[in-house]
Protein backbone atom coordinates (compact mmCIF):
# COMPACT_ATOMS: atom_id res chain seq x y z
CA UNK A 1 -18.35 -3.40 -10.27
CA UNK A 2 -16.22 -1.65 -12.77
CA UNK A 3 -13.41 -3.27 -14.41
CA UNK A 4 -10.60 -3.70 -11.28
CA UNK A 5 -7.59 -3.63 -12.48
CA UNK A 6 -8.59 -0.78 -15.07
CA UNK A 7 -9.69 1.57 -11.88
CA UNK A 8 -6.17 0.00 -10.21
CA UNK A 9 -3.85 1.40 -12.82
CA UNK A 10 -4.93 5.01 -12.69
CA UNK A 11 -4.68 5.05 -8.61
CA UNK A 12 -1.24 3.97 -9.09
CA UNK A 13 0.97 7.31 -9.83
CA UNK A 14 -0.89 8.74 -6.22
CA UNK A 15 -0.40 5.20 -4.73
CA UNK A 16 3.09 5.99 -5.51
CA UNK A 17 3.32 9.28 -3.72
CA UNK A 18 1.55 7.52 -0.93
CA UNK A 19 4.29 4.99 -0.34
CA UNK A 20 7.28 7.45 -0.36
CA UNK A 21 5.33 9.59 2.58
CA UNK A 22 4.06 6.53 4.42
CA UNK A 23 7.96 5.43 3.74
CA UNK A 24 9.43 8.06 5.34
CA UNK A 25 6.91 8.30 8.44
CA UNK A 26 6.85 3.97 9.40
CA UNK A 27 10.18 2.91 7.87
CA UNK A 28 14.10 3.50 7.06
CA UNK A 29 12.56 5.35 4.02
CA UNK A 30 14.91 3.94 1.49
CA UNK A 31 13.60 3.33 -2.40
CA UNK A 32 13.29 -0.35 -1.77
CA UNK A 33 11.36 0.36 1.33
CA UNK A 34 9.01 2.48 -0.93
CA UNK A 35 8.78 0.27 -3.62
CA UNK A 36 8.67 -2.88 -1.34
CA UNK A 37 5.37 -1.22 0.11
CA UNK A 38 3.76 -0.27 -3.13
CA UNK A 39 4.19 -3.24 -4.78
CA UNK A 40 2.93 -5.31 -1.82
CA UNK A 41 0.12 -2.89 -1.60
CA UNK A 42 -0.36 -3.86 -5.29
CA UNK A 43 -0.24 -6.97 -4.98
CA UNK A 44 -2.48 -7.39 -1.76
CA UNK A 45 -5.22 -5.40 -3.35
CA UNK A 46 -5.29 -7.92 -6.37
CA UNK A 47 -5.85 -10.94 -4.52
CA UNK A 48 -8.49 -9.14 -2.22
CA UNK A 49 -10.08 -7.13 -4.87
CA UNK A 50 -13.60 -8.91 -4.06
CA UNK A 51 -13.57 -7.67 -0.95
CA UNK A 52 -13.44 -3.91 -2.59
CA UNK A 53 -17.36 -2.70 -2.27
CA UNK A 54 -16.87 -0.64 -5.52
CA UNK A 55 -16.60 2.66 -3.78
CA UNK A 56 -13.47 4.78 -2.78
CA UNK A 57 -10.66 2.46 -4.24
CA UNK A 58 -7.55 5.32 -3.43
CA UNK A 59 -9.09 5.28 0.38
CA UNK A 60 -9.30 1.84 0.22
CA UNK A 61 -5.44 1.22 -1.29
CA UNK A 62 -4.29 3.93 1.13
CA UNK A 63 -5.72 2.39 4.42
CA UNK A 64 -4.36 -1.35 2.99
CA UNK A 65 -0.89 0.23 2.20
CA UNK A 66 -0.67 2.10 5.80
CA UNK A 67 -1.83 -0.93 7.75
CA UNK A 68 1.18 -2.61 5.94
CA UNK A 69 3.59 -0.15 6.41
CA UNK A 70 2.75 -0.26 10.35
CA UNK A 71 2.68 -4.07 10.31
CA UNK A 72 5.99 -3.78 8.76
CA UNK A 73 7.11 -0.97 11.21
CA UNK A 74 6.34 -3.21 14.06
CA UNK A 75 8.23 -6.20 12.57
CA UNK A 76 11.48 -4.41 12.62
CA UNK A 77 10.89 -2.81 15.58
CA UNK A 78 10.55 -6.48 17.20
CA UNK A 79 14.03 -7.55 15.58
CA UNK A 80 15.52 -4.46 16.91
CA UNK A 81 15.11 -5.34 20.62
């Protein structure tokens, strides 16, 4: 596998993009919403990075980042009712 973190870096700017739309679609879509999401999609990719099979990392960052987004989504929702 190619160097990680290397590969990480340049999916980050479209990672970015990624979290404002998935921001405004699952949550309040407020910046700290955003940037709570990308940088726990950041961070959750790090520590599962040897699960990563070496192809598709932005597919692979999206689905982790929209599966927390929804997991989030449903959180709030709970503390709403």
């Amino acid at each position: 596998m190619k160097d990680f973190k290397k590969d990480l870096i340049g999916k980050l700017p479209q990672l970015k993009k990624h979290a404002m739309i998935l921001s405004k679609k699952h949550l309040e879509n407020t910046e700290n919403d955003e940037e709570d999401l990308f940088q726990e999609t950041v961070k959750k990719a790090l520590l599962k990075q040897d699960e990563f099979n070496g192809e598709y990392l932005l597919a692979w960052l999206k689905t982790m980042m929209r599966n927390i987004a929804i997991d989030e989504f449903r959180h709030e929702s709970k503390k709403i009712e």
